[in-house]
C-alpha atoms as a PDB file:
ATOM      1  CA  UNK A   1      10.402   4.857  26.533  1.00  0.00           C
ATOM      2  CA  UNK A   2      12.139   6.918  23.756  1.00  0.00           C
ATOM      3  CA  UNK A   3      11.549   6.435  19.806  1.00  0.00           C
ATOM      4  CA  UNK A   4       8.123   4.139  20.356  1.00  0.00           C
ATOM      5  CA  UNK A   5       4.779   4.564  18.847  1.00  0.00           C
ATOM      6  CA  UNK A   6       3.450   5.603  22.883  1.00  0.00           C
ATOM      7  CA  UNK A   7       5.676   8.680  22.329  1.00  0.00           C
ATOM      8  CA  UNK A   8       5.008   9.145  19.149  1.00  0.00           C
ATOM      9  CA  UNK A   9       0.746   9.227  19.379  1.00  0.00           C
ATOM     10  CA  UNK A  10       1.931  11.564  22.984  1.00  0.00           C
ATOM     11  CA  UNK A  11       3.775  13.815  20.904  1.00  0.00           C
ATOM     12  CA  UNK A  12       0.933  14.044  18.199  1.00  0.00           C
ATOM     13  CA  UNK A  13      -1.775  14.783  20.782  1.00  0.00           C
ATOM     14  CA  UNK A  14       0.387  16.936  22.630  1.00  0.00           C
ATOM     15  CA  UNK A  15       1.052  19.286  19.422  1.00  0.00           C
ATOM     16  CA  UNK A  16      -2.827  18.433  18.151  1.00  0.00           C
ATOM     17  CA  UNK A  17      -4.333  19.919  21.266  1.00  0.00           C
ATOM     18  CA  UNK A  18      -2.387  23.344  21.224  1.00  0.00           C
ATOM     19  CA  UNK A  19      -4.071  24.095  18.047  1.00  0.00           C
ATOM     20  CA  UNK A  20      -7.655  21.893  17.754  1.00  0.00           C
ATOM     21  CA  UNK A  21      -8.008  19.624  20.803  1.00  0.00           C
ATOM     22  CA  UNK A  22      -8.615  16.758  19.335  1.00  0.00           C
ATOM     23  CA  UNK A  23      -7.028  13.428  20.604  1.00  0.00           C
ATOM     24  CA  UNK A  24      -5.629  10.130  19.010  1.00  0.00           C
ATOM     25  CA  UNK A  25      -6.226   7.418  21.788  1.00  0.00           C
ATOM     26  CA  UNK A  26      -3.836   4.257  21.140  1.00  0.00           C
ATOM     27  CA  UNK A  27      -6.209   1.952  22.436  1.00  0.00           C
ATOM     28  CA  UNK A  28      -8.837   2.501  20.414  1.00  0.00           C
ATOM     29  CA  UNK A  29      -8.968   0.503  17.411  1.00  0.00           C
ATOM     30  CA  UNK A  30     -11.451   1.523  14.225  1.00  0.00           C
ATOM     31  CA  UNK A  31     -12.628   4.687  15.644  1.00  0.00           C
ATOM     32  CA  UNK A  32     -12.980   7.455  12.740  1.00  0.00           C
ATOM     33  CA  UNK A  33     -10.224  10.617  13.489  1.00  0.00           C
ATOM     34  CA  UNK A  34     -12.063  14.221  12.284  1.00  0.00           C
ATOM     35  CA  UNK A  35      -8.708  15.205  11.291  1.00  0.00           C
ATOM     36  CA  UNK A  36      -8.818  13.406   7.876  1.00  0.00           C
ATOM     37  CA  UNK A  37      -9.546  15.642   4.939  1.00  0.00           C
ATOM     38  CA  UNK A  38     -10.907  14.935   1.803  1.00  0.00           C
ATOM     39  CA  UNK A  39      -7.608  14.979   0.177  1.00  0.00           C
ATOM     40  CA  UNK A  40      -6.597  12.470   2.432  1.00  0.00           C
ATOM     41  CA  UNK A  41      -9.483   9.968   1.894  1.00  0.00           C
ATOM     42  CA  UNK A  42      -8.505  10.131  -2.000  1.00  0.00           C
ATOM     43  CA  UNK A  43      -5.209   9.409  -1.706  1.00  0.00           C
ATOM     44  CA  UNK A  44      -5.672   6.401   0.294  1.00  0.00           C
ATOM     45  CA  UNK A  45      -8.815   5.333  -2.414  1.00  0.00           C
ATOM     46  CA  UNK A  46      -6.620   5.878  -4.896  1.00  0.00           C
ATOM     47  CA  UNK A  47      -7.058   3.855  -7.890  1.00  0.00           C
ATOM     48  CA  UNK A  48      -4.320   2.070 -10.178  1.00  0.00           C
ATOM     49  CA  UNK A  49      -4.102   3.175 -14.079  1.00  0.00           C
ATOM     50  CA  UNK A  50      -7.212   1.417 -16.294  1.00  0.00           C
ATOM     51  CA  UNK A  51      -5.376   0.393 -18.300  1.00  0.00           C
ATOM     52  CA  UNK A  52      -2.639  -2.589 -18.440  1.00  0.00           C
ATOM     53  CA  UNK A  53      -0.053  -3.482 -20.718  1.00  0.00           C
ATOM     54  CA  UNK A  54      -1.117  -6.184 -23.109  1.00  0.00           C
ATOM     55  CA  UNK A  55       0.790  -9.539 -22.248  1.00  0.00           C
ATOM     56  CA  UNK A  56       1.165 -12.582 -24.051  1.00  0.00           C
ATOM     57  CA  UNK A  57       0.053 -15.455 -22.376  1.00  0.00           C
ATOM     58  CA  UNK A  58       2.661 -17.868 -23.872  1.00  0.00           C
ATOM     59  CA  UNK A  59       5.021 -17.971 -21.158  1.00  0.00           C
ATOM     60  CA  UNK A  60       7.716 -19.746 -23.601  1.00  0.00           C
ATOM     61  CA  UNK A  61       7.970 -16.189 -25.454  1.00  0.00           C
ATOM     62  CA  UNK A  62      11.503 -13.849 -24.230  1.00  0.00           C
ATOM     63  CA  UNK A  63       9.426 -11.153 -22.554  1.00  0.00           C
ATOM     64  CA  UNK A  64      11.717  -9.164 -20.817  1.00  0.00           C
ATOM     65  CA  UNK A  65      10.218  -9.576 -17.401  1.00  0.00           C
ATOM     66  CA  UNK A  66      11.780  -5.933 -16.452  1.00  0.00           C
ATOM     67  CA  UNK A  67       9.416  -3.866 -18.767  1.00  0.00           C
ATOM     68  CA  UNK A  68       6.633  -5.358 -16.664  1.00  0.00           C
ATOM     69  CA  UNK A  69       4.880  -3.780 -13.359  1.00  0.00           C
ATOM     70  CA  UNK A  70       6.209  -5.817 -10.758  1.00  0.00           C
ATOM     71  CA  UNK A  71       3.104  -8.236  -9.931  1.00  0.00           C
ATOM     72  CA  UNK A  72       2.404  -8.697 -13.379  1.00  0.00           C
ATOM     73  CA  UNK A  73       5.966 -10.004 -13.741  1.00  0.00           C
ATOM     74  CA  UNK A  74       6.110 -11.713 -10.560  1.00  0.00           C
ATOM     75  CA  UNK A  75       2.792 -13.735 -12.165  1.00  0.00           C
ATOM     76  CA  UNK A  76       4.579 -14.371 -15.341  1.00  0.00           C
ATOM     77  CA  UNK A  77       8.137 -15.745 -13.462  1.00  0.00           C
ATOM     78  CA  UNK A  78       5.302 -18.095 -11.041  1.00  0.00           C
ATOM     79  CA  UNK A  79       3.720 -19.571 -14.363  1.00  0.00           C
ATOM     80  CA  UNK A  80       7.089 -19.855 -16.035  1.00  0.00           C
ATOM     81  CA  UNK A  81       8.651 -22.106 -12.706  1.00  0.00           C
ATOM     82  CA  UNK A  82       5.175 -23.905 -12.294  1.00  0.00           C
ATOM     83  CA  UNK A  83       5.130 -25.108 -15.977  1.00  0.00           C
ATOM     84  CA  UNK A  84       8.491 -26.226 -15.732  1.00  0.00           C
ATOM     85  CA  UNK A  85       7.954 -28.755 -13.195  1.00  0.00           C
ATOM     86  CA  UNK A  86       5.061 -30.323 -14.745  1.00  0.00           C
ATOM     87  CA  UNK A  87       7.342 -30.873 -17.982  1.00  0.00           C
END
């Protein structure tokens, strides 16, 4: 079957074992590969900036929710709808 993740991991292998034989099996599940590098460990470890934008925590205040990272304004917009029911 064409343009599937079968043919894709076939592909891989078939290109991985001209230069290194090494194998990706798809049905093994949690199995270490030896082809990560270190490089690629930090990248997926890779932490978020320490430190966050200071935010008010009176939601009645005209913070332009745009300035903010996403989930931080996603959490302000949730507390913003959730106080306006209770009122």
């Amino acid at each position: 079957v064409k343009d599937t993740v079968e043919e894709s991991i076939y592909k891989l292998n078939r290109s991985r074992s001209k230069s290194n034989h090494s194998f990706i099996n798809g049905n093994t599940k949690n199995q270490d590969q030896p082809v990560l590098t270190l490089k690629d460990v930090e990248s997926l470890l890779a932490r978020a900036p320490l430190t966050a934008p200071e935010i008010d925590e009176n939601p009645t205040t005209n913070t332009n929710l745009r300035d903010l990272p996403p989930s931080v304004a996603a959490a302000i917009a949730a507390e913003r709808r959730h106080n306006e029911q209770r009122t």
